[in-house]
Every structure is written in C-alpha cells, then in structure tokens.
C-alpha atoms as a PDB file:
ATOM      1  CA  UNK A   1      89.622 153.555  81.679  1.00  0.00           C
ATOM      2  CA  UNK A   2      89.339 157.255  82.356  1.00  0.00           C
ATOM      3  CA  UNK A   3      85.542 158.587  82.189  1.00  0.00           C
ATOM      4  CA  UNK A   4      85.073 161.562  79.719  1.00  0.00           C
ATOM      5  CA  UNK A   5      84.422 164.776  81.254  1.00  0.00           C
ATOM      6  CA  UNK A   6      81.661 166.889  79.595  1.00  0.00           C
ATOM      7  CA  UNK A   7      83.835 169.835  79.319  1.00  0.00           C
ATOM      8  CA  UNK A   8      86.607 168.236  76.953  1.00  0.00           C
ATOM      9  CA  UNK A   9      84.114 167.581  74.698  1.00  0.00           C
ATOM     10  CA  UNK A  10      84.906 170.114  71.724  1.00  0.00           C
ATOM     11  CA  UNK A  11      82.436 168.573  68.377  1.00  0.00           C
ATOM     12  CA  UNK A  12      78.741 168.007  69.521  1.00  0.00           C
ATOM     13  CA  UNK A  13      75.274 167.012  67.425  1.00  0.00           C
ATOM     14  CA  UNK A  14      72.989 169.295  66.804  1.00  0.00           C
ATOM     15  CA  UNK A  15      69.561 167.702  67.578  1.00  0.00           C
ATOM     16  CA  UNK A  16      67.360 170.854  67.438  1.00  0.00           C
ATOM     17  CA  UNK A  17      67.323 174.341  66.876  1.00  0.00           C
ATOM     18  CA  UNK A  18      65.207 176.959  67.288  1.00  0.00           C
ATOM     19  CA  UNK A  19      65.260 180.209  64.893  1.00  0.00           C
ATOM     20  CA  UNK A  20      63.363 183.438  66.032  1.00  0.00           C
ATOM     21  CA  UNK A  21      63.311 186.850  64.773  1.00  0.00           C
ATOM     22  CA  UNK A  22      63.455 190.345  67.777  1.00  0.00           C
ATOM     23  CA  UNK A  23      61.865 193.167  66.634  1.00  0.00           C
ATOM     24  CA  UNK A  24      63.458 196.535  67.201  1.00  0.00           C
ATOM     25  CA  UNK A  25      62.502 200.171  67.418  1.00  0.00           C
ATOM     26  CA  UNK A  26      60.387 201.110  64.612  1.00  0.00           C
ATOM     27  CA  UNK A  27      62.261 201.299  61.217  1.00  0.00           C
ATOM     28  CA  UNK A  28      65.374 199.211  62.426  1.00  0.00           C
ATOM     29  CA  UNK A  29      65.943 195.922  61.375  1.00  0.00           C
ATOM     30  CA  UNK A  30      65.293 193.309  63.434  1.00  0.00           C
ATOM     31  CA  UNK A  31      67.457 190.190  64.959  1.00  0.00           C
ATOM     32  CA  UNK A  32      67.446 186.915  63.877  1.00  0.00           C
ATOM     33  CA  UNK A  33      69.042 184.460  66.472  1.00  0.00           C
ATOM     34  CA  UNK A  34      68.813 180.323  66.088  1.00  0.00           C
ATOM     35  CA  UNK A  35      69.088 178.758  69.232  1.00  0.00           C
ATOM     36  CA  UNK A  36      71.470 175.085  68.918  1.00  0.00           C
ATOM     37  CA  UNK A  37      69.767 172.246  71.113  1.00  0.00           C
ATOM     38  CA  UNK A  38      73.144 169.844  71.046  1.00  0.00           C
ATOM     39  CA  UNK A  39      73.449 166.287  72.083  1.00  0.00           C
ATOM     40  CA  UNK A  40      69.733 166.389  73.334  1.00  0.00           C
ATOM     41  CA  UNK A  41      70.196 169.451  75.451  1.00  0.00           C
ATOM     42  CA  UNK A  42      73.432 168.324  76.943  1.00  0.00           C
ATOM     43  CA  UNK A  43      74.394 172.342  76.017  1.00  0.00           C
ATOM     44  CA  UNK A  44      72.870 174.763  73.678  1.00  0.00           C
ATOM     45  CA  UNK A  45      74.358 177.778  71.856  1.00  0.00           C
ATOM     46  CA  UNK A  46      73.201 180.969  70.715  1.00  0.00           C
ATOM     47  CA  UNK A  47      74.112 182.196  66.856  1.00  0.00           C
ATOM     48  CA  UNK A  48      73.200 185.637  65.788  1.00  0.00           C
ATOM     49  CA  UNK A  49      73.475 185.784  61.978  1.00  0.00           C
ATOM     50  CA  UNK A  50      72.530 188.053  60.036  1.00  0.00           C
ATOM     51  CA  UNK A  51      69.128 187.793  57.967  1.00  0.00           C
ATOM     52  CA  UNK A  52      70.484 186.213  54.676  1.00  0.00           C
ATOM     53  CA  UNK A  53      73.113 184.231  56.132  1.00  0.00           C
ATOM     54  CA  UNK A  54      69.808 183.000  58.711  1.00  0.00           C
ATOM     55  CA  UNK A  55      67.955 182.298  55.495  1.00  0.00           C
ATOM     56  CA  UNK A  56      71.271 179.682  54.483  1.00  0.00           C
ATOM     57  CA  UNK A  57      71.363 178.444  57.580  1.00  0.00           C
ATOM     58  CA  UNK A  58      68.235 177.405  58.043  1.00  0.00           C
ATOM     59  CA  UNK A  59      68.124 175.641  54.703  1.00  0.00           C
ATOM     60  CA  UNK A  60      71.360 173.899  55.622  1.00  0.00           C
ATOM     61  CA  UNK A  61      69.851 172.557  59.263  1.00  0.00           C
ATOM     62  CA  UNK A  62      66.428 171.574  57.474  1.00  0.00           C
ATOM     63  CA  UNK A  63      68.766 169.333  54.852  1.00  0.00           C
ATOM     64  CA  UNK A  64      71.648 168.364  56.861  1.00  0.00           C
ATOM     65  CA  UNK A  65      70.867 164.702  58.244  1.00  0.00           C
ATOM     66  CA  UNK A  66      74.090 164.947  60.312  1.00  0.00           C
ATOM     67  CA  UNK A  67      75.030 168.678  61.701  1.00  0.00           C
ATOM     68  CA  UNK A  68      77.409 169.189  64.437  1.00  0.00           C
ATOM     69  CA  UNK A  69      78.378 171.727  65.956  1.00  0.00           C
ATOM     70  CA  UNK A  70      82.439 172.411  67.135  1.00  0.00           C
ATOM     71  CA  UNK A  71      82.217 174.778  70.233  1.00  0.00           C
ATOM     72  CA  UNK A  72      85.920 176.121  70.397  1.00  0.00           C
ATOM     73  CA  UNK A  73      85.468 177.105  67.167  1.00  0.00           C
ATOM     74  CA  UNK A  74      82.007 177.922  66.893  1.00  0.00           C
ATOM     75  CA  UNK A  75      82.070 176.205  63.771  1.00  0.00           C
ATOM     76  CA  UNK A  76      78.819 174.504  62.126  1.00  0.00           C
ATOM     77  CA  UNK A  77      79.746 171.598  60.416  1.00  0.00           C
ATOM     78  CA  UNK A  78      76.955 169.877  57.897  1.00  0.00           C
ATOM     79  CA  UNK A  79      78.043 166.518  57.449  1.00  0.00           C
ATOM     80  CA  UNK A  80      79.626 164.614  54.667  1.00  0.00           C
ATOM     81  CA  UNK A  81      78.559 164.762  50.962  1.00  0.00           C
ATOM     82  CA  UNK A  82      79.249 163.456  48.064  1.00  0.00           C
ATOM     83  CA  UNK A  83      80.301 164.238  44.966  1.00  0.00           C
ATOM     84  CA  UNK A  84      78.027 164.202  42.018  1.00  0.00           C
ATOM     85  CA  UNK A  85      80.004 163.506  38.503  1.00  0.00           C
END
C-alpha cells in the first residue's frame, strides 16, 4: 500500500479561520483577510476578499457544518444541502 504524501492532497477541511480587518492610510479603505486553519493546521491559506464578499463569507463559515477547502483551485466548498420543496 503506498503512503499518501501531504502534497497530493488537493481538497482539505477547514477547521478554523480567522477573519481580521488592516487599516490603511487615513481615508482608504481597509483590508479584510480570513486566515483558513485546514485539517487542524496541517496548512493554512490566506483569502483577501473584498468587504461584502468577507461579510458572505463569514456567514457561510459560521453555518457551514462541513467546509473544505480545494487548494489548486482555491475553491471554498460549503458542503452538501438539500433541497427544500
């Protein structure tokens, strides 16, 4: 059986994250960044979004029981929902 190296893995949990907010020189806006603590701190990533799309995500990670996280695509996924009819 061949052991699994770290680096081939692509899709990882995210287990905590951290938002913060940089001000600037007076009268710019400031930076919003959310840090991604994945698999327990097996690797982290740094997202820079912008302040409403911060407000979403933040809502999204506060709701999301599963959230993972696909580093070669930098993609945040939010788990599986269903359908209300």
């Amino acid at each position: 059986m061949e052991a699994t190296n770290p680096e081939k893995i692509q899709v990882r949990e995210v287990t905590q994250y951290q938002p913060t907010w940089t001000a600037k020189e007076p009268g710019q806006p400031g930076v919003f960044t959310i840090q991604l603590i994945l698999d327990h701190g097996a690797e982290e990533f740094i997202i820079q979004p912008d302040a409403d799309d911060a407000d979403v995500l933040v809502e999204l990670l506060e709701r999301g029981e599963n959230v993972y996280f696909d580093v070669g695509r930098r993609v945040l996924m939010f788990g599986n929902r269903a359908i209300r009819g």
